[in-house]
N, C-alpha and C. Protein backbone atom coordinates (compact mmCIF):
# COMPACT_ATOMS: atom_id res chain seq x y z
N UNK A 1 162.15 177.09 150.98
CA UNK A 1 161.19 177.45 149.95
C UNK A 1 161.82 178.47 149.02
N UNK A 2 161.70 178.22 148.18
CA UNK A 2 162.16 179.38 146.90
C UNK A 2 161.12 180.27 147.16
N UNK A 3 161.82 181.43 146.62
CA UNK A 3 161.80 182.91 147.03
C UNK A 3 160.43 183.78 146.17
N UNK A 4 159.75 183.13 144.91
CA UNK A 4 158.51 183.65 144.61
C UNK A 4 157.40 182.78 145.71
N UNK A 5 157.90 181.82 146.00
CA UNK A 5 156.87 180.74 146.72
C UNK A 5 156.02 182.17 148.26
N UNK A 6 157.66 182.00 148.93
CA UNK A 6 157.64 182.95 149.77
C UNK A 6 156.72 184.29 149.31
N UNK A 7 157.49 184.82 148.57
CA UNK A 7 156.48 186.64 148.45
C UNK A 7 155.11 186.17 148.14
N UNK A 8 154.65 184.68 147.17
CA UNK A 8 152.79 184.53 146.74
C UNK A 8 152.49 184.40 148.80
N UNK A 9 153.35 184.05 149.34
CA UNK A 9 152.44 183.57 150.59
C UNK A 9 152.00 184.72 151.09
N UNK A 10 153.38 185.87 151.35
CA UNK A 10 153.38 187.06 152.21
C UNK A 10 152.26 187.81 151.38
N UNK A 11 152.33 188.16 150.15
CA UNK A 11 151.13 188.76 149.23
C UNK A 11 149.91 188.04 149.37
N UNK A 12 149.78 187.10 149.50
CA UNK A 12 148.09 186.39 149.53
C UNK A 12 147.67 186.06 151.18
N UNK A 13 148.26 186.89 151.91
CA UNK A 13 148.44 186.18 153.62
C UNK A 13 146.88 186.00 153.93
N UNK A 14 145.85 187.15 153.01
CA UNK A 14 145.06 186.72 154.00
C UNK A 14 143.90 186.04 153.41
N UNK A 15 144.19 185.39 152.21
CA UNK A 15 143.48 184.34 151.61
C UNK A 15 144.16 183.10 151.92
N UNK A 16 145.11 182.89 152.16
CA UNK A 16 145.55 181.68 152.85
C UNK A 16 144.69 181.74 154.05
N UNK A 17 144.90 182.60 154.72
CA UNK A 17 144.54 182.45 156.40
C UNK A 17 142.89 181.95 156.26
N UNK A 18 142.06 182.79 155.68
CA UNK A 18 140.94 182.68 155.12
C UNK A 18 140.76 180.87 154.58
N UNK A 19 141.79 180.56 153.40
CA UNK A 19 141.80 178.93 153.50
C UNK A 19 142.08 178.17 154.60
N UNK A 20 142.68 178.61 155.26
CA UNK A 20 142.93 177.61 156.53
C UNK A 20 141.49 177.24 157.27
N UNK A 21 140.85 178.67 157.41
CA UNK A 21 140.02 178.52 158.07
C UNK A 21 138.71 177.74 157.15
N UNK A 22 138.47 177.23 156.20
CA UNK A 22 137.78 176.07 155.65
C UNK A 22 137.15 176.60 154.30
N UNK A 23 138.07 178.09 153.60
CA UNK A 23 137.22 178.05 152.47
C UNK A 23 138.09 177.85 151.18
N UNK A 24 138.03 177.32 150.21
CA UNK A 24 139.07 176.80 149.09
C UNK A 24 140.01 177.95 148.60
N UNK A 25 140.43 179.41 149.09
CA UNK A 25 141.47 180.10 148.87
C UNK A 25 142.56 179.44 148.91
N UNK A 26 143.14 179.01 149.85
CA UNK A 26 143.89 178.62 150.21
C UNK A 26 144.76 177.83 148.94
N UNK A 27 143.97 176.96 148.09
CA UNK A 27 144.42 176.22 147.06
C UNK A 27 144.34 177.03 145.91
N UNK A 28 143.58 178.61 145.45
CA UNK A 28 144.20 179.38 144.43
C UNK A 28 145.28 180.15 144.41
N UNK A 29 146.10 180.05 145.37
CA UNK A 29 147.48 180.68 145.27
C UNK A 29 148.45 179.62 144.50
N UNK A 30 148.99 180.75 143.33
CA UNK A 30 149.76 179.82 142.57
C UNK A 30 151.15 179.80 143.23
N UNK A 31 151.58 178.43 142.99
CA UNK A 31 152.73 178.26 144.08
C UNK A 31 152.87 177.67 145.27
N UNK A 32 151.56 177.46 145.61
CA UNK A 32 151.18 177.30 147.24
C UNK A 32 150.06 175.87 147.01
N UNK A 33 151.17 175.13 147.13
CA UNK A 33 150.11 174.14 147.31
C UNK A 33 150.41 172.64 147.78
N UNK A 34 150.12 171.96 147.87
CA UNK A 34 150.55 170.68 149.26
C UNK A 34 151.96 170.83 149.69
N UNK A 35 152.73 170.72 148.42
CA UNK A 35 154.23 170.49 148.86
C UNK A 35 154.47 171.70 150.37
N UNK A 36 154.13 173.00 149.57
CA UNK A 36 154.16 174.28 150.49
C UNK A 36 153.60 173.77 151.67
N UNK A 37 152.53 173.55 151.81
CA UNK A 37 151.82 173.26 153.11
C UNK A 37 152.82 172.53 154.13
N UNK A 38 153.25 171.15 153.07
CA UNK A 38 153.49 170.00 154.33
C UNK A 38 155.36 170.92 154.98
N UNK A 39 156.07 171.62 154.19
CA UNK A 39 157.05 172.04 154.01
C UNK A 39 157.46 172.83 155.68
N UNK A 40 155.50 174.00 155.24
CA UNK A 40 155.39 174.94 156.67
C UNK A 40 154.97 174.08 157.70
N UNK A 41 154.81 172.63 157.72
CA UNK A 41 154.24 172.32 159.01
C UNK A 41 155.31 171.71 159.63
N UNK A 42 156.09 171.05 158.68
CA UNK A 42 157.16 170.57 159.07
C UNK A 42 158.18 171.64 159.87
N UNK A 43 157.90 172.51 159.48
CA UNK A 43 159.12 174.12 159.98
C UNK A 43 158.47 173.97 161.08
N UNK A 44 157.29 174.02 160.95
CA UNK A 44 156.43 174.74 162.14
C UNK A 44 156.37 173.88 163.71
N UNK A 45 156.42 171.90 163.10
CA UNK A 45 156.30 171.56 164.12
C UNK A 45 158.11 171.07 164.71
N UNK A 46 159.16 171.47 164.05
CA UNK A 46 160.11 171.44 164.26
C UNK A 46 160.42 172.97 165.65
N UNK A 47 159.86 173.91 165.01
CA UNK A 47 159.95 175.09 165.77
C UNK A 47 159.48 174.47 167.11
N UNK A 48 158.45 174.09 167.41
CA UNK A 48 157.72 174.17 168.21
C UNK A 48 157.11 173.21 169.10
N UNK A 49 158.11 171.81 168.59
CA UNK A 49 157.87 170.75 169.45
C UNK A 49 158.60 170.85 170.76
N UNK A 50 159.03 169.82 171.50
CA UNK A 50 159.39 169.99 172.81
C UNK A 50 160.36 168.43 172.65
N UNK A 51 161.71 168.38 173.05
CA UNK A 51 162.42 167.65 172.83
C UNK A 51 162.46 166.66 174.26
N UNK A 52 161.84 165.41 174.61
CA UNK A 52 161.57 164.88 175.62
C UNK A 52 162.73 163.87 175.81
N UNK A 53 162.93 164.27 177.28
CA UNK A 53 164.12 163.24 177.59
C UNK A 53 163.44 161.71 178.08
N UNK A 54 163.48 161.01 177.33
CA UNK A 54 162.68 159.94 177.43
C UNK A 54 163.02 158.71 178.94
N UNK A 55 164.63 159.24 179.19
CA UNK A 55 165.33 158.53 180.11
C UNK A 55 164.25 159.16 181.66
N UNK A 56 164.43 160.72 181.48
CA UNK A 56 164.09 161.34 182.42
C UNK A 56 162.32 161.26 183.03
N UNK A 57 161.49 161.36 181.76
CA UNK A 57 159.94 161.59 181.90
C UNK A 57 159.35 159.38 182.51
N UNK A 58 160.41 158.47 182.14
CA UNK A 58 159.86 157.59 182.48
C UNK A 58 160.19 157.20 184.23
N UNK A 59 161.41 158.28 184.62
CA UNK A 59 161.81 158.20 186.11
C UNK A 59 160.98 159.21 187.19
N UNK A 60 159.99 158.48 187.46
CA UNK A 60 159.51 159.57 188.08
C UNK A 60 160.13 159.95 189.52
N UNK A 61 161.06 159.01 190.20
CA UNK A 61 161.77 160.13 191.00
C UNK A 61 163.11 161.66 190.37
N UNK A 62 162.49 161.36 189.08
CA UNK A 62 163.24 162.92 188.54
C UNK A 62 162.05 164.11 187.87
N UNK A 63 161.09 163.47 187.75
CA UNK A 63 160.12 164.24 187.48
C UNK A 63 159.75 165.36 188.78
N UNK A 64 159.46 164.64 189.84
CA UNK A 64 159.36 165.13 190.94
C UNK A 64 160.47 165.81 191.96
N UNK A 65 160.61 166.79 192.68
CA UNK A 65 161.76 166.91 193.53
C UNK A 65 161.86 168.57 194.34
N UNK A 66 161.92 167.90 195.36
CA UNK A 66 161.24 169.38 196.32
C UNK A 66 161.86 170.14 195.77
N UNK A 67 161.81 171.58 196.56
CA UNK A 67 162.72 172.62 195.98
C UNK A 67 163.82 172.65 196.84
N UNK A 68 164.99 173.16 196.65
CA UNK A 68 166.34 172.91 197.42
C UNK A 68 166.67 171.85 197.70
N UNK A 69 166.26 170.43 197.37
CA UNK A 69 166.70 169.40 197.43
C UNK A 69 167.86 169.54 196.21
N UNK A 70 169.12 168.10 196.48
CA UNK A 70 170.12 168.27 195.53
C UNK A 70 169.77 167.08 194.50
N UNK A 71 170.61 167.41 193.17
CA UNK A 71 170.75 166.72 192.13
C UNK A 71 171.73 165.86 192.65
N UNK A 72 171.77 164.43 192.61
CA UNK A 72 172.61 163.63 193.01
C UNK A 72 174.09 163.70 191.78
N UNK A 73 173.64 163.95 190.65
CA UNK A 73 174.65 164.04 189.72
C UNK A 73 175.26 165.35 189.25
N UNK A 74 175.04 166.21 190.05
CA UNK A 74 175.48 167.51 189.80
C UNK A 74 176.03 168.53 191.02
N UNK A 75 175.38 168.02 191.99
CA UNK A 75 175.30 168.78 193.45
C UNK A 75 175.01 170.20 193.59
N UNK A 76 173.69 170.24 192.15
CA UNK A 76 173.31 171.57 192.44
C UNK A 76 171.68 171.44 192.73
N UNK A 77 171.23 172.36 193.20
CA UNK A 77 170.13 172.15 194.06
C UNK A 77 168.81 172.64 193.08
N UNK A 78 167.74 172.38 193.53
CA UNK A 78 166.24 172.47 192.50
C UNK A 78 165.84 173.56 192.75
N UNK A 79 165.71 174.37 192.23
CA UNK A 79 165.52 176.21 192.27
C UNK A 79 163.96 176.43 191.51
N UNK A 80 163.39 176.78 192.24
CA UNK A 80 162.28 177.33 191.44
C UNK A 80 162.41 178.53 190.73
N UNK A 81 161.64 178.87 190.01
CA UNK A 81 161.95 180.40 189.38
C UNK A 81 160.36 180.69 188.71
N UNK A 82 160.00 182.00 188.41
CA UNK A 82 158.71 182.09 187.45
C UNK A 82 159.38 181.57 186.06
N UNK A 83 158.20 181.27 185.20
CA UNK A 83 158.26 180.25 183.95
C UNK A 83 158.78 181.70 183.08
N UNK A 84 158.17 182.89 183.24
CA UNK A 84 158.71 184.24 182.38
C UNK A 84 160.20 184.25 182.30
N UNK A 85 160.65 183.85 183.72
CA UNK A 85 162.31 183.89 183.73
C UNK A 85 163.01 182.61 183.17
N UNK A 86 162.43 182.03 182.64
CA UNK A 86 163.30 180.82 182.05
C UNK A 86 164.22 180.79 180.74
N UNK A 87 164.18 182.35 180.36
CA UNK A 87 165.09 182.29 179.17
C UNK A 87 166.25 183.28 179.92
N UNK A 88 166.00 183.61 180.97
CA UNK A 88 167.37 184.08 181.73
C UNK A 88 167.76 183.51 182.80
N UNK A 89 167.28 181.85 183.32
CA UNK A 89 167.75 181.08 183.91
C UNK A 89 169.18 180.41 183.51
N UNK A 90 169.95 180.54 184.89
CA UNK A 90 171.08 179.60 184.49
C UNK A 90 171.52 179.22 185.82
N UNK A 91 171.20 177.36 185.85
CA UNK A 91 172.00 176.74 186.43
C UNK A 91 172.80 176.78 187.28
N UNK A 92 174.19 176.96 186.28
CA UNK A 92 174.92 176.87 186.98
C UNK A 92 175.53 178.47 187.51
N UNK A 93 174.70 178.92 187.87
CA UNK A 93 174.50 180.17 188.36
C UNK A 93 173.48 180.18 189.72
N UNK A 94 172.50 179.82 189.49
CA UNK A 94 171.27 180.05 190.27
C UNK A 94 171.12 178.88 190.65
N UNK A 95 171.61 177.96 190.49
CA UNK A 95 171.03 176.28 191.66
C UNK A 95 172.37 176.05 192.41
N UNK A 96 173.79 176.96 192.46
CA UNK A 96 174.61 176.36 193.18
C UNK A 96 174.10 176.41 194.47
N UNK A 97 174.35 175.18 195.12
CA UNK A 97 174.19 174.83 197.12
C UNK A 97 175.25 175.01 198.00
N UNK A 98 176.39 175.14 197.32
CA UNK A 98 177.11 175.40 198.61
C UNK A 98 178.29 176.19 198.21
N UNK A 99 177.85 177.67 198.30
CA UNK A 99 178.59 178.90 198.24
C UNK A 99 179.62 179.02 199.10
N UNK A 100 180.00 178.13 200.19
CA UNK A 100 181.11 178.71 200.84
C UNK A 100 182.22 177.58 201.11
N UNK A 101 183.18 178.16 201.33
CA UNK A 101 184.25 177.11 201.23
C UNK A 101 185.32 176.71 200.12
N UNK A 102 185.92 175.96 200.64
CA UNK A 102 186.72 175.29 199.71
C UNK A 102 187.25 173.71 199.87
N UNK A 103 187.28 172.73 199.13
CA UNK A 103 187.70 171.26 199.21
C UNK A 103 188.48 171.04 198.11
N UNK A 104 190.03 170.44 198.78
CA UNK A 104 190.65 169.51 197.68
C UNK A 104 190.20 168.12 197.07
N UNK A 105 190.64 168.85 195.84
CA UNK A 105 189.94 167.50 195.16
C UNK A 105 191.42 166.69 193.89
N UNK A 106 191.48 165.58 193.74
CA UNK A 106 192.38 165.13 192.90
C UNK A 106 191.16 164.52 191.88
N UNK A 107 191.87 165.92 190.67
CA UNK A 107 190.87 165.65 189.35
C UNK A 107 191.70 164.48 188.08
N UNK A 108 190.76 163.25 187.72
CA UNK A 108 191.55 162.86 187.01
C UNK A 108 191.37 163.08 185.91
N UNK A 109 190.35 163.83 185.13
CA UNK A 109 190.08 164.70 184.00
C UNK A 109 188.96 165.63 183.86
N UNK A 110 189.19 166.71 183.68
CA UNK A 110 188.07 167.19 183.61
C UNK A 110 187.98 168.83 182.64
N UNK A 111 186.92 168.75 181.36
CA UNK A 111 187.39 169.94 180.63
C UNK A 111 186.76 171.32 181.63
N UNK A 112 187.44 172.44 180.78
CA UNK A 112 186.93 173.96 181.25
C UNK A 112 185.70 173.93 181.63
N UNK A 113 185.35 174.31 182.69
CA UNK A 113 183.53 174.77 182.55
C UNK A 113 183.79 175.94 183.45
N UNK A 114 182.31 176.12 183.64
CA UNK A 114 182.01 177.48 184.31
C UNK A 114 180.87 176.98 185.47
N UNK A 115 181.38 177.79 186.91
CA UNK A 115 180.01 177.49 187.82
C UNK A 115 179.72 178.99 188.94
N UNK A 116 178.62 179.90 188.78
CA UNK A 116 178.58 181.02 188.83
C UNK A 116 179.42 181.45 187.98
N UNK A 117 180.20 182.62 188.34
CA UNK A 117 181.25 184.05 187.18
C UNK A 117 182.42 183.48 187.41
N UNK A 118 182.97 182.08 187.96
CA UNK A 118 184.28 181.71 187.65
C UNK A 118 183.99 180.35 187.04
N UNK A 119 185.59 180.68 186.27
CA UNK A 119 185.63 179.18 185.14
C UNK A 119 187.09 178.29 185.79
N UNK A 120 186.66 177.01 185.55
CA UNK A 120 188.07 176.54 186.35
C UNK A 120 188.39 174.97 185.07
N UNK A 121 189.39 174.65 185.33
CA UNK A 121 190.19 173.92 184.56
C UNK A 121 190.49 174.55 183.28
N UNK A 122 190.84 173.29 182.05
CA UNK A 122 190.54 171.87 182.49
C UNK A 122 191.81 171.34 183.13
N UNK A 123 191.96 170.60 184.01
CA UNK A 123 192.57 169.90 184.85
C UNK A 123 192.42 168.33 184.28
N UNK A 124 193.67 167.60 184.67
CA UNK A 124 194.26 166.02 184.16
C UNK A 124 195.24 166.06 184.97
N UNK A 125 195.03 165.07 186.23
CA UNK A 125 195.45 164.18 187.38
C UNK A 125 196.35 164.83 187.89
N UNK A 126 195.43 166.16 188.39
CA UNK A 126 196.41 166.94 189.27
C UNK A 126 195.20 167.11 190.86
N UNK A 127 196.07 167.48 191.65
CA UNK A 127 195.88 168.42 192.61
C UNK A 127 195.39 169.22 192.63
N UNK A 128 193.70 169.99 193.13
CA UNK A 128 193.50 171.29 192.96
C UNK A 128 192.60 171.32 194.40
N UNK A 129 192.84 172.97 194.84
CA UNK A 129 191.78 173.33 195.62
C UNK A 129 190.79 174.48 194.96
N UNK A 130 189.21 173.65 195.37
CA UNK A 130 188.30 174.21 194.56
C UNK A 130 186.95 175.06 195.36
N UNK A 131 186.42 175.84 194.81
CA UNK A 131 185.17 176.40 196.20
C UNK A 131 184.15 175.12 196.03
N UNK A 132 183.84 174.60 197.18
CA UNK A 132 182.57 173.49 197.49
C UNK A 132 182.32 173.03 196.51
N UNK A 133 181.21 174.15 195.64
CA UNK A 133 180.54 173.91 194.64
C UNK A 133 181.02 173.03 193.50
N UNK A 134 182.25 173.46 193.20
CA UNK A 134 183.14 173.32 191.96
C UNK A 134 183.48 171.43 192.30
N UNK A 135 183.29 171.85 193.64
CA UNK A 135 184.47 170.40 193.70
C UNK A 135 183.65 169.18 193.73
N UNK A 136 182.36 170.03 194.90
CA UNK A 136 180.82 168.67 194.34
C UNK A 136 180.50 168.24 193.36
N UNK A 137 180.54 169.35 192.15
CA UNK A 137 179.95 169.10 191.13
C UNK A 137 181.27 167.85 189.88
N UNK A 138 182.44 168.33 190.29
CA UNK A 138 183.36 167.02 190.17
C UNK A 138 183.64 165.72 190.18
N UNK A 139 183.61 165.91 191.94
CA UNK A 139 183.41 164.51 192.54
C UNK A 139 181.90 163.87 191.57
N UNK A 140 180.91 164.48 191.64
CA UNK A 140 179.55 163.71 191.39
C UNK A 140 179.40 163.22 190.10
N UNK A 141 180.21 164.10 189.01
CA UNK A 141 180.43 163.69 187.85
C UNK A 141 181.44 162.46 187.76
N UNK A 142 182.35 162.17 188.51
CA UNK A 142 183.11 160.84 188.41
C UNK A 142 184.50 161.41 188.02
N UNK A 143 184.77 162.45 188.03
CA UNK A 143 185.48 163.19 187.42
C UNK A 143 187.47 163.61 188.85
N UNK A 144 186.22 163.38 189.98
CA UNK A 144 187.37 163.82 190.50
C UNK A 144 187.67 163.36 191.92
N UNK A 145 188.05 162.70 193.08
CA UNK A 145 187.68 162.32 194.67
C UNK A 145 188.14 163.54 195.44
N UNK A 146 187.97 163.31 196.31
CA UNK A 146 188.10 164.56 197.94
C UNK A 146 189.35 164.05 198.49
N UNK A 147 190.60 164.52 198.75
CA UNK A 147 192.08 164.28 199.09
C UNK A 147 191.60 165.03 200.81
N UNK A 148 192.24 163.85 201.45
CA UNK A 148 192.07 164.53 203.05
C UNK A 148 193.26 165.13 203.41
């Protein structure tokens, strides 16, 4: 939105608000008028929609899934948490399952990532020994097998 559009809104905020709520203010702000409207709803429902994994919401054995049960494609486990903490949730931090150990694995590609506070690769068709976690989450990706 161009920049007088903006200040008539912030200056008239509460005759807009007042139009919203069903009385014709709303349409005497000069500047402010359908285009503006459809412009903020579009922002608004962009902000504020919810991006649905369409693969996921029609599988309902992924909708569902106890807690500490594992992700078959990740080999990290279903963690509950309060909904407040979900903007300091992480993954691959807080759902690893198997903290101890270590398994060789022959990776035949795989870029840098991170699982808890260590980062490992990227690795291409080598030899590595990895902690559990690292190496489940490998193997499950297709990424790497278990060398006996």
């Amino acid at each position: 939105m161009k920049r007088n559009v903006i200040e008539a809104i912030l200056k008239n905020r509460e005759a807009l608000i007042a139009g919203l709520k069903g009385s014709a203010a709303a349409s005497t702000v000069k500047g402010v008028g359908f285009e503006t409207w459809r412009k903020i709803a579009e922002y608004v429902l962009r902000l504020l929609s919810a991006k649905i994994d369409t693969v996921v919401t029609t599988d309902v054995h992924r909708l569902i899934r106890l807690a500490d049960t594992l992700h078959g494609k990740t080999g990290l486990k279903k963690v509950e948490f309060p909904l407040l903490e979900i903007e300091s949730f992480d993954p691959f931090k807080h759902a690893i399952a198997f903290k101890e150990g270590t398994a060789t694995v022959f990776v035949s590609d795989a870029p840098e990532f991170r699982l808890g506070d260590e980062t490992f690769g990227p690795y291409k068709n080598q030899k590595v020994e990895l902690p559990t976690a690292a190496a489940i989450l490998l193997v499950c990706k297709g990424r790497a097998e278990v060398v006996n």
